[in-house]
C-alpha atoms as a PDB file:
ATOM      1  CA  UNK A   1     -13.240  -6.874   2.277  1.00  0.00           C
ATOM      2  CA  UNK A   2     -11.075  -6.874  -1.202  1.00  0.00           C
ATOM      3  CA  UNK A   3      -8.431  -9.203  -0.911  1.00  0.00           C
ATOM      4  CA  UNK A   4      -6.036  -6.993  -1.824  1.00  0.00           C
ATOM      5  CA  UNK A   5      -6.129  -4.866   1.040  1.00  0.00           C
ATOM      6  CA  UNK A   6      -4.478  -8.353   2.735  1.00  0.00           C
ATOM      7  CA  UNK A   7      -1.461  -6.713   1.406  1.00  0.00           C
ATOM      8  CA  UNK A   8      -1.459  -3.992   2.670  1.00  0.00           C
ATOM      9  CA  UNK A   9       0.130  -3.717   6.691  1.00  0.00           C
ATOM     10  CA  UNK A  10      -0.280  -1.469   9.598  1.00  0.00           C
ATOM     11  CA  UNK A  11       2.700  -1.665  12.124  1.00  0.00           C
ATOM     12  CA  UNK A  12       3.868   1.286  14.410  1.00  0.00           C
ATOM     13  CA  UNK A  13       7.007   0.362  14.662  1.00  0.00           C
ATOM     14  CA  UNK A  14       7.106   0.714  10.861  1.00  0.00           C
ATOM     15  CA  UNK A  15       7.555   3.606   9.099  1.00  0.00           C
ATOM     16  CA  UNK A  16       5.908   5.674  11.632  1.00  0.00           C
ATOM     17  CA  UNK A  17       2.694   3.210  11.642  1.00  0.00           C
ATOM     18  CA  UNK A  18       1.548   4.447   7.765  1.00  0.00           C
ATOM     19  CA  UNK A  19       0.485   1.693   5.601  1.00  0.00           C
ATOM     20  CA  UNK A  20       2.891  -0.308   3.594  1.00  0.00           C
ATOM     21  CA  UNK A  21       3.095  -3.069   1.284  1.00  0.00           C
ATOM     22  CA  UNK A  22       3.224  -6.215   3.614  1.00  0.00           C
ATOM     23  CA  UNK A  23       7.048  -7.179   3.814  1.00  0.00           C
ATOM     24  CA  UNK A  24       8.310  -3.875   2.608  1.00  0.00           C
ATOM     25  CA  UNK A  25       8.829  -0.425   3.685  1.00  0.00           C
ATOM     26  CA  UNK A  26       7.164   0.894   0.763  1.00  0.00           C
ATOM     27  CA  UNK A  27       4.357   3.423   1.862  1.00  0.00           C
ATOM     28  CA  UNK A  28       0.747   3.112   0.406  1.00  0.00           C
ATOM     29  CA  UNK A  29       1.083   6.946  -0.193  1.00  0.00           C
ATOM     30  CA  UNK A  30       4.374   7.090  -2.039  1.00  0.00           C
ATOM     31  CA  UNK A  31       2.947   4.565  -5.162  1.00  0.00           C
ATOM     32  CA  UNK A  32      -0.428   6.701  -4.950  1.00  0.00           C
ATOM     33  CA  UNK A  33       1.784   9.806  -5.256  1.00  0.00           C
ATOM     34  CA  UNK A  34       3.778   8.132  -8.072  1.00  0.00           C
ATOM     35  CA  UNK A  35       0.797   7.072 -10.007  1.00  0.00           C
ATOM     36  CA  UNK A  36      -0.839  10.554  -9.724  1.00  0.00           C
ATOM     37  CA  UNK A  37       2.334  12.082 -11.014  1.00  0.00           C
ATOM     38  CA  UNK A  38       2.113  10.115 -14.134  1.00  0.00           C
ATOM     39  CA  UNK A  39       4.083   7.099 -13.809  1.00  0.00           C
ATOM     40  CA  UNK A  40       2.501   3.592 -15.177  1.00  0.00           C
ATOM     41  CA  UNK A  41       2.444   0.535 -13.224  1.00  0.00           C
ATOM     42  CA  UNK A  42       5.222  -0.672 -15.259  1.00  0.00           C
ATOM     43  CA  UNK A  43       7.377   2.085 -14.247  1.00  0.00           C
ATOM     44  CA  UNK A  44       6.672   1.805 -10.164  1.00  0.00           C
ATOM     45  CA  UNK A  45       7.290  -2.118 -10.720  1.00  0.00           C
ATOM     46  CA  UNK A  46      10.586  -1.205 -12.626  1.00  0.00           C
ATOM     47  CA  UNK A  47      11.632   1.142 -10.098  1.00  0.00           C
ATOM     48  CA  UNK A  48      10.869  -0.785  -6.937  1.00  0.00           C
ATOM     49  CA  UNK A  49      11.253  -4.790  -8.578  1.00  0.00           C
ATOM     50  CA  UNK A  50      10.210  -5.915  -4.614  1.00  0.00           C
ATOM     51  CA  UNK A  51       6.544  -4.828  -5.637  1.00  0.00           C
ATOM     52  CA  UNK A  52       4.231  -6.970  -7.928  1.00  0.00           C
ATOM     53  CA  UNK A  53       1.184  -5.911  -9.853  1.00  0.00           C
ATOM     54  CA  UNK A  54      -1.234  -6.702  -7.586  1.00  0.00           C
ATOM     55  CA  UNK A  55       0.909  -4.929  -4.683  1.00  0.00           C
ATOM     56  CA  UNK A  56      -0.069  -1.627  -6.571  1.00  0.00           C
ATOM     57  CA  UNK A  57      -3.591  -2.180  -7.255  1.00  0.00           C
ATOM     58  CA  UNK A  58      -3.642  -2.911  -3.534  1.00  0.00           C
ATOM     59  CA  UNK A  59      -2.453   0.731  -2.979  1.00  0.00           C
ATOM     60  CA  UNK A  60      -5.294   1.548  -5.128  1.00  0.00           C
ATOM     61  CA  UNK A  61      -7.785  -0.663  -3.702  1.00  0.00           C
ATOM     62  CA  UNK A  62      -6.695   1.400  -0.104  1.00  0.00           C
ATOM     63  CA  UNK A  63      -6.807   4.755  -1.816  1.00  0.00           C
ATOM     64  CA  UNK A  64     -10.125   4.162  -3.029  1.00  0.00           C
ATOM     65  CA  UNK A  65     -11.840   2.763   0.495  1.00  0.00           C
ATOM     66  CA  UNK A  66     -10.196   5.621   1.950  1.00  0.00           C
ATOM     67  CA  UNK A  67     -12.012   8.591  -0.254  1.00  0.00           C
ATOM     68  CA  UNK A  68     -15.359   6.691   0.133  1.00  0.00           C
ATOM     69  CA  UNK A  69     -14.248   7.274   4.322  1.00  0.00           C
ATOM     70  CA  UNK A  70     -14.976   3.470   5.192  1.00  0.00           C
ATOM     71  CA  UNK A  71     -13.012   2.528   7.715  1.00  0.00           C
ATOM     72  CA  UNK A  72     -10.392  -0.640   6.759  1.00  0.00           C
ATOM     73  CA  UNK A  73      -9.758  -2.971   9.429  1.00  0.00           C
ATOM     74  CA  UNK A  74      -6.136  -3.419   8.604  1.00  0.00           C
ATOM     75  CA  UNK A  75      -4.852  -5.426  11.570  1.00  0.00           C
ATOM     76  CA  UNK A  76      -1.271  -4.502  13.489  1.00  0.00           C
ATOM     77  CA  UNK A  77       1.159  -6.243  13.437  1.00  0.00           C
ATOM     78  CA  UNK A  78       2.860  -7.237  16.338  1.00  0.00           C
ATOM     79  CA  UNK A  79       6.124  -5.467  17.441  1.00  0.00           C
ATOM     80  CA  UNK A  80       8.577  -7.377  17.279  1.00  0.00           C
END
């Protein structure tokens, strides 16, 4: 498994259970959807300062496992 995808979380009681950057709120999707629409890394980190550089190639590293349809064991988190 790519490391990176140890950043990325799985909890139902978050944000309806999509995947988000581990200690955030900050959806996989949403800094996919930003980088398709043209913005650089640079500009997600300046928007969301939280997020480092290898919290957005994680989103990319889970984009990319998801169009080859492998299934990523991202384990839940507990509820708390």
């Amino acid at each position: 498994m790519n490391p990176l995808l140890e950043r990325i979380t799985i909890n139902p009681n978050v944000c309806f259970g999509k995947p988000v950057i581990r200690g955030t709120r900050i959806w996989v999707s949403l800094i996919l959807d930003f980088l398709a629409s043209g913005m650089t890394m640079d500009e997600v980190l300046k928007e969301y300062p939280q997020l480092t550089g290898e919290d957005v190639r994680a989103a990319i590293a889970y984009g990319a496992e998801m169009s080859r349809e492998h299934y990523i064991a991202i384990p839940f988190e507990a509820a708390a």
